[in-house]
Protein backbone atom coordinates (compact mmCIF):
# COMPACT_ATOMS: atom_id res chain seq x y z
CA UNK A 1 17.44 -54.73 -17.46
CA UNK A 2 17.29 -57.90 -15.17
CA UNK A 3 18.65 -58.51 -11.83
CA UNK A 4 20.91 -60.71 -13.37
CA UNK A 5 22.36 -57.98 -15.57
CA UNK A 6 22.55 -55.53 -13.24
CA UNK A 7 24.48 -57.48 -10.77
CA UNK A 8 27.16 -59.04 -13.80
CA UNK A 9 27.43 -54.83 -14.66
CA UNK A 10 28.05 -54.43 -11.44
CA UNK A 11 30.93 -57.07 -10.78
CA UNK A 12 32.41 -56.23 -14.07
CA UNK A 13 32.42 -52.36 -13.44
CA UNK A 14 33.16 -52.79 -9.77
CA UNK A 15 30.39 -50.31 -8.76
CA UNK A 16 26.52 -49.85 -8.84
CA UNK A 17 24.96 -46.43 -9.82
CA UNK A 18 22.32 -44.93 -8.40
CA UNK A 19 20.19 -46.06 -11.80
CA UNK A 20 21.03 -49.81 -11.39
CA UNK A 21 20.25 -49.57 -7.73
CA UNK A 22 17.18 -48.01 -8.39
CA UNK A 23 16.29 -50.46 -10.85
CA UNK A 24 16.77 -53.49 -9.22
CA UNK A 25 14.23 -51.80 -6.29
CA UNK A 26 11.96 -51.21 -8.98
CA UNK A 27 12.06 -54.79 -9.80
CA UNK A 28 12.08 -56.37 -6.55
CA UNK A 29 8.78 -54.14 -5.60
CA UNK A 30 6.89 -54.84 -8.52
CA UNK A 31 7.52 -58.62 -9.38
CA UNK A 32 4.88 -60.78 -7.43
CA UNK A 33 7.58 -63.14 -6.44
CA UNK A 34 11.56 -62.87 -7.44
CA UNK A 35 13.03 -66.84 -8.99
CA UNK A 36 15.81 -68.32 -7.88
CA UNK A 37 18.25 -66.81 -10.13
CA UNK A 38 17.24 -63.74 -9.05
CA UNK A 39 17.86 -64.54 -5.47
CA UNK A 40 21.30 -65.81 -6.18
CA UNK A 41 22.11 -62.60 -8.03
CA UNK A 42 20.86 -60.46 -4.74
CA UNK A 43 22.89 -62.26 -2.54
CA UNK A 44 26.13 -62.29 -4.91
CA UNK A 45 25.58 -58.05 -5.13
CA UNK A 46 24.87 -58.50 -1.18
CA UNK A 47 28.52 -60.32 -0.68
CA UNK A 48 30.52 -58.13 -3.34
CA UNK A 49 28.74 -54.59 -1.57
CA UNK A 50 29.94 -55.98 2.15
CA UNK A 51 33.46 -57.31 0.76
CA UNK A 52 34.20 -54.13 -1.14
CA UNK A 53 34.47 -55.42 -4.43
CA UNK A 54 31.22 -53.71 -5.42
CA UNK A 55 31.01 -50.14 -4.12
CA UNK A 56 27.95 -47.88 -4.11
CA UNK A 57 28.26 -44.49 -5.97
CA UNK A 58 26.41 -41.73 -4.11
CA UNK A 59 24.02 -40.21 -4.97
CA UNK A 60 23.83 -37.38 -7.04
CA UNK A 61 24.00 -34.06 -4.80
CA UNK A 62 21.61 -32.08 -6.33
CA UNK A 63 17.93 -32.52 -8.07
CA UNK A 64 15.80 -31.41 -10.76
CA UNK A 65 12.94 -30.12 -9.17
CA UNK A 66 10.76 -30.64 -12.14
CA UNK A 67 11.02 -33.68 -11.96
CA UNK A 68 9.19 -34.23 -8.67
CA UNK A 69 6.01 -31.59 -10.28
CA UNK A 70 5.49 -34.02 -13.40
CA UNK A 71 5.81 -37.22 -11.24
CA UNK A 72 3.29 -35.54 -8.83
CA UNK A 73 0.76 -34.48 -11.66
CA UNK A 74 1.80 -37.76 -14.12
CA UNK A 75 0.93 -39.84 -10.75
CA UNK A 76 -2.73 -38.10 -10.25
CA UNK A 77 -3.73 -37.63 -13.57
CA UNK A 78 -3.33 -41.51 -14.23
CA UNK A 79 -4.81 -42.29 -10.86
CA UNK A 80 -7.72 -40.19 -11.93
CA UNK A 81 -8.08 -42.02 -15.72
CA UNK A 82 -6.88 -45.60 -13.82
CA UNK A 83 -10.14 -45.42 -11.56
CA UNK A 84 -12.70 -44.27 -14.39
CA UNK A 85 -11.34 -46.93 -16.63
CA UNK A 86 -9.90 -50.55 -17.22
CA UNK A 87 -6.69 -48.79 -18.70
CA UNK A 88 -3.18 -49.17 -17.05
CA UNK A 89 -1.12 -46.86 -18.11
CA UNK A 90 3.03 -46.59 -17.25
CA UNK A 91 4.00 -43.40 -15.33
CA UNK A 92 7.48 -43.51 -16.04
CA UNK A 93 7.31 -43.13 -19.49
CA UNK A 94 4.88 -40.20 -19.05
CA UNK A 95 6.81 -38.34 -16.87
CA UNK A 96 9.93 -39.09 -18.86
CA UNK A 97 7.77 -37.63 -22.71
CA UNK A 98 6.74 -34.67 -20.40
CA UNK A 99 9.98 -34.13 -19.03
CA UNK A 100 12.09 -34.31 -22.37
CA UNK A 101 9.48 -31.55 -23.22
CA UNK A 102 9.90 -29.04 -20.11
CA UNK A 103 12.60 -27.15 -18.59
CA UNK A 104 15.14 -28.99 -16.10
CA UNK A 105 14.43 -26.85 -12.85
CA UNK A 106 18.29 -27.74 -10.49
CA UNK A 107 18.67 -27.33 -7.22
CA UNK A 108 21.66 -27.75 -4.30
CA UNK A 109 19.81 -26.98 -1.70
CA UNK A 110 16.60 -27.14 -0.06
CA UNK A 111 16.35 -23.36 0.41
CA UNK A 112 16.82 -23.46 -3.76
CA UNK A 113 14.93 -26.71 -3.90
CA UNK A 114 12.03 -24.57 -2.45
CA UNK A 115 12.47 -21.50 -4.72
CA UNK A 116 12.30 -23.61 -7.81
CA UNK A 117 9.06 -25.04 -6.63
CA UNK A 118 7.50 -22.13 -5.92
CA UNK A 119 8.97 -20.62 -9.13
CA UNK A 120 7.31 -23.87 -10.81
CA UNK A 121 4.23 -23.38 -9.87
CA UNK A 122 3.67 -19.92 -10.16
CA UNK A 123 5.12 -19.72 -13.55
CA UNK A 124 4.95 -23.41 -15.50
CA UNK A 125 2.21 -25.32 -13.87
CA UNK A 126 -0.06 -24.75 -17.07
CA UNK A 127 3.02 -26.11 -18.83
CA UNK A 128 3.45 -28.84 -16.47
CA UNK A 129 -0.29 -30.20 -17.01
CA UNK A 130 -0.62 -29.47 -20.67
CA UNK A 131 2.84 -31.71 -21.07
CA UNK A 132 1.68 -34.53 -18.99
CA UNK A 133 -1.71 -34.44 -20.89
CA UNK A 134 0.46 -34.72 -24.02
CA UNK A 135 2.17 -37.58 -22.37
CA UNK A 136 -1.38 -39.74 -21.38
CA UNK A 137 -2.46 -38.73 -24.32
CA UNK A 138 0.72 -40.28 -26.23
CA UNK A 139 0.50 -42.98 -24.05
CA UNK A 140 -2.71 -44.02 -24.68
């Protein structure tokens, strides 16, 4: 979704999710240089957010600690094929086929944040890799 989109969305709905603020980060740190239009749409979310006709939903109050293990692994395994090869490959939708394929792993806090993790990678970390392989694999 454009900048553009996300900031109409945003007007209409009167709010910006987490997703559409992530998003339009995403954007504005991987486009070389934003247009115009784009510009104009920042600056129109920028006025709404300070007036109070936009507000900013929090963000969610817990996480899915399997979600940080494939990014980590997704993240070095295409580093590793990235520098061996001319391929680019999109880590997103990796981690995304890998994580529709392996168990959500919640947590409140970071004391259970920290269990999970351990759990993880005592327990699924074969899992883990042979997903993500699945994933470049798809990918590719």
């Amino acid at each position: 979704m454009s900048i553009e989109k996300i900031v109409e969305q945003a007007l209409q709905d009167g709010y910006l999710t987490p997703s559409m603020e992530a998003e339009v980060g995403r954007i504005c740190n991987t486009a070389s240089e934003l247009s115009i239009e784009e510009y104009m749409a920042l600056d129109r979310l920028m006025g709404s957010l300070l007036t109070g006709e936009v507000v900013v939903l929090p963000r969610k109050q817990f996480i899915n600690v399997m979600e940080e293990l494939v990014l980590s692994e997704a993240i070095a395994r295409v580093a590793e094929i990235e520098e061996k090869t001319d391929l680019s490959l999109d880590v997103g939708d990796i981690a995304a086929y890998a994580l529709n394929r392996l168990p959500p792993l919640y947590a409140t806090t970071e004391e259970g944040a920290h269990f999970q993790r351990a759990r993880a990678k005592e327990q699924l970390h074969d899992l883990i890799s042979k997903e993500v392989n699945a994933a470049i694999a798809r990918n590719l």
